[in-house]
C-alpha atoms as a PDB file:
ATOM      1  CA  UNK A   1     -50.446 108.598  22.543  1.00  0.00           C
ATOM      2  CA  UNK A   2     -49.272 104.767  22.686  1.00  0.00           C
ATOM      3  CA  UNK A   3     -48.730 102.524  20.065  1.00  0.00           C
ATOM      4  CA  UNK A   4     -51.948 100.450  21.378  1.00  0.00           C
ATOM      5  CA  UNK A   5     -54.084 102.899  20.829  1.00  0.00           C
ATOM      6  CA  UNK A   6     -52.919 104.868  17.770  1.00  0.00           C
ATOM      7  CA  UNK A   7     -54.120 102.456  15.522  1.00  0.00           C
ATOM      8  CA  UNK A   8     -57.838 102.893  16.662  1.00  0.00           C
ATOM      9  CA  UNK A   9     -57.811 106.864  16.535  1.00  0.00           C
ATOM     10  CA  UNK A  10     -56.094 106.733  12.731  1.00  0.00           C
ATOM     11  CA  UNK A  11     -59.104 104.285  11.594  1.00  0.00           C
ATOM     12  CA  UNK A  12     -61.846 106.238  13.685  1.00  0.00           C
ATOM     13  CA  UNK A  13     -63.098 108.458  10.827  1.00  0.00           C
ATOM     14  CA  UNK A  14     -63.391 105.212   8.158  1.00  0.00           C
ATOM     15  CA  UNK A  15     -65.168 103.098  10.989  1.00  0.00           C
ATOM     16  CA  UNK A  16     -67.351 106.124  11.463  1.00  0.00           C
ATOM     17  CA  UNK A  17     -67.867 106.175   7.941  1.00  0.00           C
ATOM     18  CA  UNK A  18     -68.488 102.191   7.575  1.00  0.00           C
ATOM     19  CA  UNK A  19     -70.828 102.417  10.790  1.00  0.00           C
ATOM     20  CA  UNK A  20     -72.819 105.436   9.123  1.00  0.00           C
ATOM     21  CA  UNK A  21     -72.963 104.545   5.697  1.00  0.00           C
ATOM     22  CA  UNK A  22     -72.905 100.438   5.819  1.00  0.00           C
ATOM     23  CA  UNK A  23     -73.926  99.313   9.443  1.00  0.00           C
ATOM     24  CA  UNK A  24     -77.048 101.486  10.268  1.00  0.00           C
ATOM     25  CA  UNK A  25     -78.760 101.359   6.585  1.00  0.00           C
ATOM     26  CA  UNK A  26     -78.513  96.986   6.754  1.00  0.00           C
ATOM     27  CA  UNK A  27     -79.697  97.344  10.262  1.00  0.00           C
ATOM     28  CA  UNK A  28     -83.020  99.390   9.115  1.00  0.00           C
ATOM     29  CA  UNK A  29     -83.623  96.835   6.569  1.00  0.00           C
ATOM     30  CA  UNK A  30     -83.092  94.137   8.868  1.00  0.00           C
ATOM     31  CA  UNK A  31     -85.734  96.339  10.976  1.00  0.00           C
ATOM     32  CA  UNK A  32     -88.170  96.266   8.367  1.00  0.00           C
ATOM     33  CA  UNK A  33     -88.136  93.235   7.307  1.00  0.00           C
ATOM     34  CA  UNK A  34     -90.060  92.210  10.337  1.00  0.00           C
ATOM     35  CA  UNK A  35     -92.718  94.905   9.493  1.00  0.00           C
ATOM     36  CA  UNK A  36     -96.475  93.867   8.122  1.00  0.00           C
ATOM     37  CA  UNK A  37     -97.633  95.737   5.092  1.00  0.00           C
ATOM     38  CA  UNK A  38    -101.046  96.225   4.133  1.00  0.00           C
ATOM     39  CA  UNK A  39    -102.581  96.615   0.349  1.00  0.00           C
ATOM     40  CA  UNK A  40    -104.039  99.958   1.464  1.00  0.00           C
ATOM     41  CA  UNK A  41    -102.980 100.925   4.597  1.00  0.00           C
ATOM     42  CA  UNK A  42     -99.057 100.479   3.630  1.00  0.00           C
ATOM     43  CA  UNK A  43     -96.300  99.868   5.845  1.00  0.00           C
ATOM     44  CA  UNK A  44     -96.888  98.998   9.471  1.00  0.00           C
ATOM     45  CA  UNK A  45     -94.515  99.114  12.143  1.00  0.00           C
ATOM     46  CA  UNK A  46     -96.065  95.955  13.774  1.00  0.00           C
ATOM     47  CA  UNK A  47     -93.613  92.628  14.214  1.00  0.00           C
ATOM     48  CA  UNK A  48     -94.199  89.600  12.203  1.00  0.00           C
ATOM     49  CA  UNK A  49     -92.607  87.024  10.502  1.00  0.00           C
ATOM     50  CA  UNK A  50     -95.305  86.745   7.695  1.00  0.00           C
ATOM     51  CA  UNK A  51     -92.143  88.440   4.607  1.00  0.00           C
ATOM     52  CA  UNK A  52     -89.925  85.423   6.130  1.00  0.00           C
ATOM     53  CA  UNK A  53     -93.272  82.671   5.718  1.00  0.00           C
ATOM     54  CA  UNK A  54     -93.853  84.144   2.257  1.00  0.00           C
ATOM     55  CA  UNK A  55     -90.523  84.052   0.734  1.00  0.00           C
ATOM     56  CA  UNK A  56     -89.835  80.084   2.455  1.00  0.00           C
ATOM     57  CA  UNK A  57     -93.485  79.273   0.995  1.00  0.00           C
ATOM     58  CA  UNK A  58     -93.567  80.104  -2.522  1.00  0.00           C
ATOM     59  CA  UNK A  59     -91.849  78.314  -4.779  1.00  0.00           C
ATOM     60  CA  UNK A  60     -91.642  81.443  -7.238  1.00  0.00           C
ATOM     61  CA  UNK A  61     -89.213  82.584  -4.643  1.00  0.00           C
ATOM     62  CA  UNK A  62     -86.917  79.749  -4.353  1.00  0.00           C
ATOM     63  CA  UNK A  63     -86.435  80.177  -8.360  1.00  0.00           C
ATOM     64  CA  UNK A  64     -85.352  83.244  -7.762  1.00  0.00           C
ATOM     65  CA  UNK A  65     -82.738  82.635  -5.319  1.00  0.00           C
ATOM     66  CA  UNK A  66     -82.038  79.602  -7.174  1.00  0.00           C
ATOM     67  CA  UNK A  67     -81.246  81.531 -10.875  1.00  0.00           C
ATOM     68  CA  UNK A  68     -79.339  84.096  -8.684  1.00  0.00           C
ATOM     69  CA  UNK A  69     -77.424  81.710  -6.974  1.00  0.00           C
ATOM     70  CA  UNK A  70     -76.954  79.832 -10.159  1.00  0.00           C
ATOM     71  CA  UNK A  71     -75.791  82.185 -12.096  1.00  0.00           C
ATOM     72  CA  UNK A  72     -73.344  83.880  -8.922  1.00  0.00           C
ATOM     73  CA  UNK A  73     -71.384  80.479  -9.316  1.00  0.00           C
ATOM     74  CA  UNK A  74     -71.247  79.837 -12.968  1.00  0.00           C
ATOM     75  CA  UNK A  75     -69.635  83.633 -12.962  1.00  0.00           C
ATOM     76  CA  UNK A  76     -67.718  83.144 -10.416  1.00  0.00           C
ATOM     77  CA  UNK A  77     -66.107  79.603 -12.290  1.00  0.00           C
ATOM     78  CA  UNK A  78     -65.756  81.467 -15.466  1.00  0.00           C
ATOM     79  CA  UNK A  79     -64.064  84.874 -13.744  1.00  0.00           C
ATOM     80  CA  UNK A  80     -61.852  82.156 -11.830  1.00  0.00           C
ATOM     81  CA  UNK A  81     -60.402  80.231 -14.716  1.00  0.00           C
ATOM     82  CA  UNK A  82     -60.354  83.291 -17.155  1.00  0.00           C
ATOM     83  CA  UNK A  83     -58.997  85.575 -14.861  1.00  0.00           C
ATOM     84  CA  UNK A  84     -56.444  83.409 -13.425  1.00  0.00           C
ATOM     85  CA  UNK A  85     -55.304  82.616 -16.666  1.00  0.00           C
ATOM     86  CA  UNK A  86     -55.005  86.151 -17.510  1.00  0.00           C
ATOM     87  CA  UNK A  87     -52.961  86.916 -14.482  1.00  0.00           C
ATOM     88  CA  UNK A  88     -50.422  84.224 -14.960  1.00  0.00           C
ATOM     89  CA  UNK A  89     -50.144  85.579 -18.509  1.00  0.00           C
ATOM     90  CA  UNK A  90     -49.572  88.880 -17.455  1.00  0.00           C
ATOM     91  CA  UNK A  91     -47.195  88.021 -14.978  1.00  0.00           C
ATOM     92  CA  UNK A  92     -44.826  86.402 -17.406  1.00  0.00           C
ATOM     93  CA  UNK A  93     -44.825  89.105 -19.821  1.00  0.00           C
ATOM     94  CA  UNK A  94     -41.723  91.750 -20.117  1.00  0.00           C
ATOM     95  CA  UNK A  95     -42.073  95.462 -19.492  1.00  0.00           C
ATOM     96  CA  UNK A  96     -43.715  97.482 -21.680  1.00  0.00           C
ATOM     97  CA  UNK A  97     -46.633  94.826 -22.868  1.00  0.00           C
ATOM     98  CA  UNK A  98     -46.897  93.732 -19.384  1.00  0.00           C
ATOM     99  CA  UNK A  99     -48.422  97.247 -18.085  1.00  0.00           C
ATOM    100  CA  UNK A 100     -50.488  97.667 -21.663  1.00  0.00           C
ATOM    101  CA  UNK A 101     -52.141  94.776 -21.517  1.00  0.00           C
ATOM    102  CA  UNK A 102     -52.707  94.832 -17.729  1.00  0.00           C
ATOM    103  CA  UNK A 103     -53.959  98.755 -18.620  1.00  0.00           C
ATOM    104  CA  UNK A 104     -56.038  96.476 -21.393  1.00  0.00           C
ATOM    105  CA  UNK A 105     -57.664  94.096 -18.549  1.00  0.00           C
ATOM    106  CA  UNK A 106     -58.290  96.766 -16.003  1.00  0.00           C
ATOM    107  CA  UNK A 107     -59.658  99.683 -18.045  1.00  0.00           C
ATOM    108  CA  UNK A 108     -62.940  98.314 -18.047  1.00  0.00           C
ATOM    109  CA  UNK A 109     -62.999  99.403 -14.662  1.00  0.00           C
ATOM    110  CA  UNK A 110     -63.059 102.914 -15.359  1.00  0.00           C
ATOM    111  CA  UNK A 111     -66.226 102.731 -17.271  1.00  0.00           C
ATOM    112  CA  UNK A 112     -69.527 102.433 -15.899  1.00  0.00           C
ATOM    113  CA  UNK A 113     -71.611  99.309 -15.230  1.00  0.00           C
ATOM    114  CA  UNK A 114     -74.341 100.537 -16.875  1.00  0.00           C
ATOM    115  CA  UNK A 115     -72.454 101.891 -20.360  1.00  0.00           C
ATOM    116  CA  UNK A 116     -70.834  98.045 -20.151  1.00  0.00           C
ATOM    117  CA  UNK A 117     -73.694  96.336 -19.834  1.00  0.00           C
ATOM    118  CA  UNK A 118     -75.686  98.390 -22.591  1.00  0.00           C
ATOM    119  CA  UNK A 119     -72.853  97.311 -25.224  1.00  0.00           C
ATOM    120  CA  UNK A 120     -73.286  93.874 -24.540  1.00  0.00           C
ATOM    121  CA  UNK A 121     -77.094  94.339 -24.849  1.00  0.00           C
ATOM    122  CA  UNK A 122     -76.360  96.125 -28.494  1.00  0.00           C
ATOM    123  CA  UNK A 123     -74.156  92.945 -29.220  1.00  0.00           C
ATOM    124  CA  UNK A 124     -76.918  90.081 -27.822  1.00  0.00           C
ATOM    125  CA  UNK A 125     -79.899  91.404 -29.970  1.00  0.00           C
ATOM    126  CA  UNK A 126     -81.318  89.351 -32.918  1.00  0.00           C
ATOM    127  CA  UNK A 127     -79.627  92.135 -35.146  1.00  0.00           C
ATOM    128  CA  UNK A 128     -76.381  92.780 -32.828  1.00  0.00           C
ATOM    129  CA  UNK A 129     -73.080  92.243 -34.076  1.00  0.00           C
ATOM    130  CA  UNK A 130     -72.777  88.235 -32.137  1.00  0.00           C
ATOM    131  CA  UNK A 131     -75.823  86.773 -34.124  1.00  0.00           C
ATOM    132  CA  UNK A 132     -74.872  88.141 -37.609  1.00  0.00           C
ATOM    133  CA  UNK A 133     -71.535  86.661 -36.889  1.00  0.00           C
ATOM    134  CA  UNK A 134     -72.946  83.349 -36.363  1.00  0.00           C
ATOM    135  CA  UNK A 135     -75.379  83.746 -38.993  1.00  0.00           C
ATOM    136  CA  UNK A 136     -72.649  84.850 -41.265  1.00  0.00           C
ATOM    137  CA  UNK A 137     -70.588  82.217 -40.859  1.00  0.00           C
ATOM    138  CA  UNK A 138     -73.308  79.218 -41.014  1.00  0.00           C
ATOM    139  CA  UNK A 139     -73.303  78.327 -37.442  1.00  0.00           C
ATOM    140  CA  UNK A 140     -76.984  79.132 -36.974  1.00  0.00           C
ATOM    141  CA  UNK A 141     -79.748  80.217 -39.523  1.00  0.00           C
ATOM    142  CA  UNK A 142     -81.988  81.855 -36.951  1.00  0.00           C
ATOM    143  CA  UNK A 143     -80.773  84.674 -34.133  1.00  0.00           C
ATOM    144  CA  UNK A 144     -79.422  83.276 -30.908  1.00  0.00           C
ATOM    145  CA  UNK A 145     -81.729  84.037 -27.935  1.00  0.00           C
ATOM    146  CA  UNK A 146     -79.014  85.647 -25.680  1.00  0.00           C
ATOM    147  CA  UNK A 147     -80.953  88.788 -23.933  1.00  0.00           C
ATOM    148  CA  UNK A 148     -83.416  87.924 -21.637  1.00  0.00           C
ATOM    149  CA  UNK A 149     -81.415  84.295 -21.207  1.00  0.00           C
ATOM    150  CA  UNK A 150     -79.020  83.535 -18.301  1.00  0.00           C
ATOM    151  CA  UNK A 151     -76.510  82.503 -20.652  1.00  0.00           C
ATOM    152  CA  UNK A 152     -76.354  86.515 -21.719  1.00  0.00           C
ATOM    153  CA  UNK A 153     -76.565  87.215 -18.142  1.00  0.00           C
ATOM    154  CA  UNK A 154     -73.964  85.348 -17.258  1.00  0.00           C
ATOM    155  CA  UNK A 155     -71.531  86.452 -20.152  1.00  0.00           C
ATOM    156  CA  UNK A 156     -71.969  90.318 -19.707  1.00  0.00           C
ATOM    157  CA  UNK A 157     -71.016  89.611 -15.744  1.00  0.00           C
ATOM    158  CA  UNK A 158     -68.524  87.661 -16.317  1.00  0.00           C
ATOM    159  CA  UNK A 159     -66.788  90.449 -18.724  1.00  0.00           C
ATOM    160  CA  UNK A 160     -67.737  92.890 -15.876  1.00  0.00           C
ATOM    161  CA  UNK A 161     -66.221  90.798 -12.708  1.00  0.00           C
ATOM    162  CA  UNK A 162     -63.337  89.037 -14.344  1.00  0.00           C
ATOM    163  CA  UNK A 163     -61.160  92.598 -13.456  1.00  0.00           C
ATOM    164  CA  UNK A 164     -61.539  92.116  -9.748  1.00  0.00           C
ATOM    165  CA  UNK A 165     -59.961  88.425 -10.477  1.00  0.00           C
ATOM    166  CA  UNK A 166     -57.227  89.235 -12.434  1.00  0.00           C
ATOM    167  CA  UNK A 167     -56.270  91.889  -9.462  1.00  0.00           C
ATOM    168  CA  UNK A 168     -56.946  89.553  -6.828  1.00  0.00           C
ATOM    169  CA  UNK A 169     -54.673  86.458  -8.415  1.00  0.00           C
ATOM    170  CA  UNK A 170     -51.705  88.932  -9.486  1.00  0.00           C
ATOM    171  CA  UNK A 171     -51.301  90.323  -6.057  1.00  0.00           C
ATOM    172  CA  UNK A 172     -50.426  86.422  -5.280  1.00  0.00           C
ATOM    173  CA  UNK A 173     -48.205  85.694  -8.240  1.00  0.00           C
ATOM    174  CA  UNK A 174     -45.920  88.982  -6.770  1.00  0.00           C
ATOM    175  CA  UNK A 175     -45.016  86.900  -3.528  1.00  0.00           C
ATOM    176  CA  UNK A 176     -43.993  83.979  -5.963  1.00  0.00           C
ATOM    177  CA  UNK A 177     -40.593  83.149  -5.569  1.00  0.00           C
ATOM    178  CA  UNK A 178     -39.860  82.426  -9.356  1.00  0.00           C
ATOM    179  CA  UNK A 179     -36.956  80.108  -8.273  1.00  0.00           C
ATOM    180  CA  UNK A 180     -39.665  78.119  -7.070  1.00  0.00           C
ATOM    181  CA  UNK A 181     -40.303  77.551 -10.630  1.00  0.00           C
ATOM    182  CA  UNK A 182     -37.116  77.631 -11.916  1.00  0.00           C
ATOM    183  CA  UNK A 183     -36.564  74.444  -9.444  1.00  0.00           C
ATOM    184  CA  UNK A 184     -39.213  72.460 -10.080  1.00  0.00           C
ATOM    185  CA  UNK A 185     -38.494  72.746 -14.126  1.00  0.00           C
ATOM    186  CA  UNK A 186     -35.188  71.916 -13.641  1.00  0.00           C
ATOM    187  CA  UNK A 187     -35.985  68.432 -11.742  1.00  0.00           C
ATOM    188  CA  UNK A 188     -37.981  67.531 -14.951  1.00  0.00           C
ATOM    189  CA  UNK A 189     -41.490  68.813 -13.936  1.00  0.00           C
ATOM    190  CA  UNK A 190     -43.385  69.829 -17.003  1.00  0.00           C
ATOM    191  CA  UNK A 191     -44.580  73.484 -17.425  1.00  0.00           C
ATOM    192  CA  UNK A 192     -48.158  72.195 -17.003  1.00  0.00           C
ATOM    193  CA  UNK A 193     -47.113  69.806 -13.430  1.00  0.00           C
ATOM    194  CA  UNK A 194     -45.429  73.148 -12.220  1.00  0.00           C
ATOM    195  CA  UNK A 195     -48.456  75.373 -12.705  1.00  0.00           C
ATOM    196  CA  UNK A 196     -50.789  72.567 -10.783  1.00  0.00           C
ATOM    197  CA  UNK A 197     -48.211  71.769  -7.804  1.00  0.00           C
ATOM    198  CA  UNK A 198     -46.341  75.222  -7.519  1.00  0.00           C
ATOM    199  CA  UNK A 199     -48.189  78.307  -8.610  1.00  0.00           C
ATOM    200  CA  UNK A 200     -51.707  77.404  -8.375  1.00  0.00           C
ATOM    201  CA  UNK A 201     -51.287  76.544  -4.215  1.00  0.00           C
ATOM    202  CA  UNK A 202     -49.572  79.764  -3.889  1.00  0.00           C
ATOM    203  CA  UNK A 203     -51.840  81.785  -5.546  1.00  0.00           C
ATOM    204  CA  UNK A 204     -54.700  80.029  -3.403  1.00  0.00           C
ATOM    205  CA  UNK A 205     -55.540  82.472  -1.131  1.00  0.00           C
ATOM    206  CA  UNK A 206     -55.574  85.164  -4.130  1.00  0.00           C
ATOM    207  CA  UNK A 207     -57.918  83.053  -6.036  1.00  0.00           C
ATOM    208  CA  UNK A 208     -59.922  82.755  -3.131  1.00  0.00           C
ATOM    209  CA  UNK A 209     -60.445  86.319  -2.296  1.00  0.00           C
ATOM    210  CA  UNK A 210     -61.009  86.970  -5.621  1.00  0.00           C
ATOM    211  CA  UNK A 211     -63.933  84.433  -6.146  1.00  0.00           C
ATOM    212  CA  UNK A 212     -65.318  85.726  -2.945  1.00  0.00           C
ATOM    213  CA  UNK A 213     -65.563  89.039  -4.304  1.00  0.00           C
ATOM    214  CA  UNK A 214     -67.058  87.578  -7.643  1.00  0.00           C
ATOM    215  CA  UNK A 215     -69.562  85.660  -5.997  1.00  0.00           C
ATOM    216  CA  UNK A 216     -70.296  88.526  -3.478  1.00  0.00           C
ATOM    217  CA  UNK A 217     -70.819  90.938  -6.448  1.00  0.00           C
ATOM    218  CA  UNK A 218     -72.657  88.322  -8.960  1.00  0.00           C
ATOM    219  CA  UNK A 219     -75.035  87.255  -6.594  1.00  0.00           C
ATOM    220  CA  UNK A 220     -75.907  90.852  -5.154  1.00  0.00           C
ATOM    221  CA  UNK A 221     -75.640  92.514  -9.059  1.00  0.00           C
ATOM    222  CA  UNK A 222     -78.514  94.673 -10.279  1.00  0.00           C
ATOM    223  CA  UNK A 223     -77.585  96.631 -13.321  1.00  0.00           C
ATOM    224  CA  UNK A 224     -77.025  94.096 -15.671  1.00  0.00           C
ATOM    225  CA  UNK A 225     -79.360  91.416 -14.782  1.00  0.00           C
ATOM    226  CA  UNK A 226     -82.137  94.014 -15.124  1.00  0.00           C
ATOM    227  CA  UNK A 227     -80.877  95.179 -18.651  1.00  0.00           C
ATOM    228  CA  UNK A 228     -79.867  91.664 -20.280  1.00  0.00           C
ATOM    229  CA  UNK A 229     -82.334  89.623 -18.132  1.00  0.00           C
ATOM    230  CA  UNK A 230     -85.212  91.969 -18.066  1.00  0.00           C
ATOM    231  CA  UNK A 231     -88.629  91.523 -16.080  1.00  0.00           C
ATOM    232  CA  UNK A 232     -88.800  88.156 -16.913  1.00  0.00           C
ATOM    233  CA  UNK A 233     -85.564  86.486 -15.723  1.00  0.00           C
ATOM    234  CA  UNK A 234     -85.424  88.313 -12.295  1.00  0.00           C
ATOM    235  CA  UNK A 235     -82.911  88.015  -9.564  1.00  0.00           C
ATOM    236  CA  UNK A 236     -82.846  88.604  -5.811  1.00  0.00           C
ATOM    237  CA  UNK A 237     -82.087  92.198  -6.908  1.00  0.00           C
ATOM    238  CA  UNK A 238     -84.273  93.262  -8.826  1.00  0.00           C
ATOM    239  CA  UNK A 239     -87.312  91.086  -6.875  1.00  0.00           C
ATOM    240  CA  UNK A 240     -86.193  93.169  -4.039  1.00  0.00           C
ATOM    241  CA  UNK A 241     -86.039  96.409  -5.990  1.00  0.00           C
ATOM    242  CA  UNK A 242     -89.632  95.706  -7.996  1.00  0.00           C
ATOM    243  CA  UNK A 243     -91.104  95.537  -4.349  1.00  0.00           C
ATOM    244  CA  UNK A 244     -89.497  98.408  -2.926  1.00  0.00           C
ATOM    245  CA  UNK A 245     -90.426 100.803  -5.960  1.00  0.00           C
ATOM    246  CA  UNK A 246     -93.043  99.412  -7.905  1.00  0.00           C
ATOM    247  CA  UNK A 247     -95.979  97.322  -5.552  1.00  0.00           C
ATOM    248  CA  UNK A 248     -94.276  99.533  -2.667  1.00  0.00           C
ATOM    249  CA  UNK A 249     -94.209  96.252  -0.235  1.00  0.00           C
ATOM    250  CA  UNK A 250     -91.225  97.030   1.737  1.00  0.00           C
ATOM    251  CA  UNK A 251     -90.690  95.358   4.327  1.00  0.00           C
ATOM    252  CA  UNK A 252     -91.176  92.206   1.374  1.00  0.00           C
ATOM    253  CA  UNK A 253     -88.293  93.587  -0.155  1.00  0.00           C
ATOM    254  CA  UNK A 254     -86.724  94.140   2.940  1.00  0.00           C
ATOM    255  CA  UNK A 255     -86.622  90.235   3.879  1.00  0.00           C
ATOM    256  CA  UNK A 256     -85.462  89.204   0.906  1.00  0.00           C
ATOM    257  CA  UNK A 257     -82.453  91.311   1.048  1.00  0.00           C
ATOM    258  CA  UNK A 258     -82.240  89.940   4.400  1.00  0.00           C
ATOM    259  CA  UNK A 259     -82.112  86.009   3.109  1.00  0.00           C
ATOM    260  CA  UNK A 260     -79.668  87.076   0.344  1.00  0.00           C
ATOM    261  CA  UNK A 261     -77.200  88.876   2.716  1.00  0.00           C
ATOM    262  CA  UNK A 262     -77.514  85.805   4.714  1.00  0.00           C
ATOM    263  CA  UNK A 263     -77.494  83.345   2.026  1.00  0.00           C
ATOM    264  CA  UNK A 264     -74.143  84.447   0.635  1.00  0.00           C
ATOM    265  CA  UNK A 265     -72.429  85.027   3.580  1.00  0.00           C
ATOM    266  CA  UNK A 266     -73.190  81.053   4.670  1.00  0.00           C
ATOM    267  CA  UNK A 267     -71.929  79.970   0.862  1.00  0.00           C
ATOM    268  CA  UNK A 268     -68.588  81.658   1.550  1.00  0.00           C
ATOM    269  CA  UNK A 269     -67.904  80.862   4.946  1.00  0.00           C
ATOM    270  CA  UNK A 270     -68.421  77.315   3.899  1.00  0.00           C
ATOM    271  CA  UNK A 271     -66.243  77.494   0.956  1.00  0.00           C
ATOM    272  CA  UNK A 272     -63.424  79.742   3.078  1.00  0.00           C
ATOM    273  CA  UNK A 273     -63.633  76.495   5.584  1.00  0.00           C
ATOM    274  CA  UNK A 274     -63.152  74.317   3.138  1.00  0.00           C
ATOM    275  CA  UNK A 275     -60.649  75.236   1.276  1.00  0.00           C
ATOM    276  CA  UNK A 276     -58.364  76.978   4.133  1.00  0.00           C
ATOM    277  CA  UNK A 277     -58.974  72.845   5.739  1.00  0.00           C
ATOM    278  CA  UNK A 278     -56.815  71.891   1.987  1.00  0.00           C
ATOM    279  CA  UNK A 279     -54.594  74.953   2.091  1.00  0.00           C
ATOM    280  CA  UNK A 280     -53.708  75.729   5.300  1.00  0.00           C
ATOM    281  CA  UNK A 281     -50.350  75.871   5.280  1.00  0.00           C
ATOM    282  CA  UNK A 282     -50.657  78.406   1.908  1.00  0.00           C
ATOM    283  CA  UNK A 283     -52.902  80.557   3.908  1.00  0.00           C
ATOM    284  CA  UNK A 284     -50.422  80.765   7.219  1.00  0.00           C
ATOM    285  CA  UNK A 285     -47.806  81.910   5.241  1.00  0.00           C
ATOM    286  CA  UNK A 286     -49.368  83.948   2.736  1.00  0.00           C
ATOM    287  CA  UNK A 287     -50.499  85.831   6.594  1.00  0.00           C
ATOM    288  CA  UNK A 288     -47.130  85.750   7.833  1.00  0.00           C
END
């Protein structure tokens, strides 16, 4: 067997598995999307573009994508300075509190969504632990509203995500050369000067692929906007999920899985172009 084609015949079972479990399901949806559904008569495997019409039409749509959107980015800001943060702490620390606390960070990630999520919603209620804090200590005299609010929304995600940063920016920090550092201190650069002009351009394309991911998984979430934002503060998901399930309109849910997939995937390809156009050289060598 050559060396050419080795590689192909050792990843044939995961593209197999990728084709069957990732490619053909997004390519029936895709498929559906252009069917016409009918109040009684259900799904109809007729082409038309009346999903696309009624999603670009209604304005109740365009809030949707706009909260989901809106939210995706404020996580994705929050995961990016907490997490990075976190990771440059961690990196600095001395063996054993470096692998506790990273165990500390990344444990979260052994525990379900779902179970997450539901602690933060025991926390956010009028008689959760957060308002009887803040009630306690004079801040406010009435319970925050922070279920069924983006603000909670935003929070629980952020606690959720911030992981897949923190993994993402230490990978980076590892190809550091710390007398990189060690230079730039001794010329006279403050700490502070050699985090903005040395570290933080190395660690670019780590903070990159890590707000990717964030955004990625923010916008496209479903568990925890539908348990802290409820029915009434919807996203993309669970629009898509209430028409698939509940009113039974799928090829309506269909389409606007379709405009989400889409919709994220032109946000970061515009935001990869940008900043690989500032940190090109970073990104060449990080690939080399």
């Amino acid at each position: 067997m050559s060396t050419r084609t080795n590689p192909w015949v050792l990843s044939a079972p995961a593209l197999v598995v990728y084709a069957t479990f990732l490619v053909v399901p997004m390519a029936l949806v895709f498929l559906i999307s252009f069917f016409d559904f009918q109040f009684y008569g259900g799904m109809q495997a007729t082409f038309t573009w009346k999903n696309y019409f009624e999603i670009f039409s209604d304005g109740y749509y365009y809030e949707i994508y706009a909260r989901t959107f809106g939210v995706a980015a404020a996580v994705t800001v929050a995961c990016l300075v907490l997490g990075t943060a976190e990771a440059y702490v961690l990196s600095r620390m001395a063996n054993p509190w470096k692998g506790l606390f990273l165990m500390v960070v990344l444990g979260p990630l052994l525990i379900s969504v779902v179970v997450r999520t539901l602690g933060w919603a025991l926390l956010f209620g009028s008689t959760g632990l957060i308002n009887k804090v803040l009630m306690g200590i004079g801040l406010t005299s009435t319970p925050v509203d922070l279920m069924y609010s983006n603000l909670g929304v935003g929070i629980a995600l952020t606690h959720v995500l911030v992981p897949f940063m923190v993994i993402s920016v230490w990978a980076s920090l590892q190809r550091i050369n710390p007398a990189t550092e060690a230079a730039a201190l001794s010329l006279g650069a403050s700490q502070f000067t050699v985090i903005r002009r040395v570290i933080v351009p190395q660690v670019m394309p780590g903070i990159l692929s890590g707000a990717i991911m964030v955004f990625a998984m923010a916008a496209s979430s479903f568990a925890t906007p539908a348990i802290i934002g409820g029915r009434r503060l919807k996203n993309v998901a669970t629009a898509a999920y209430d028409e698939f399930l509940n009113t039974l309109n799928w090829p309506l849910g269909a389409a606007l899985a379709v405009v989400l997939l889409l919709a994220t995937v032109v946000v970061l390809l515009s935001a990869n172009r940008i900043i690989e156009r500032k940190y090109g050289a970073v990104f060449n060598q990080a690939g080399g």
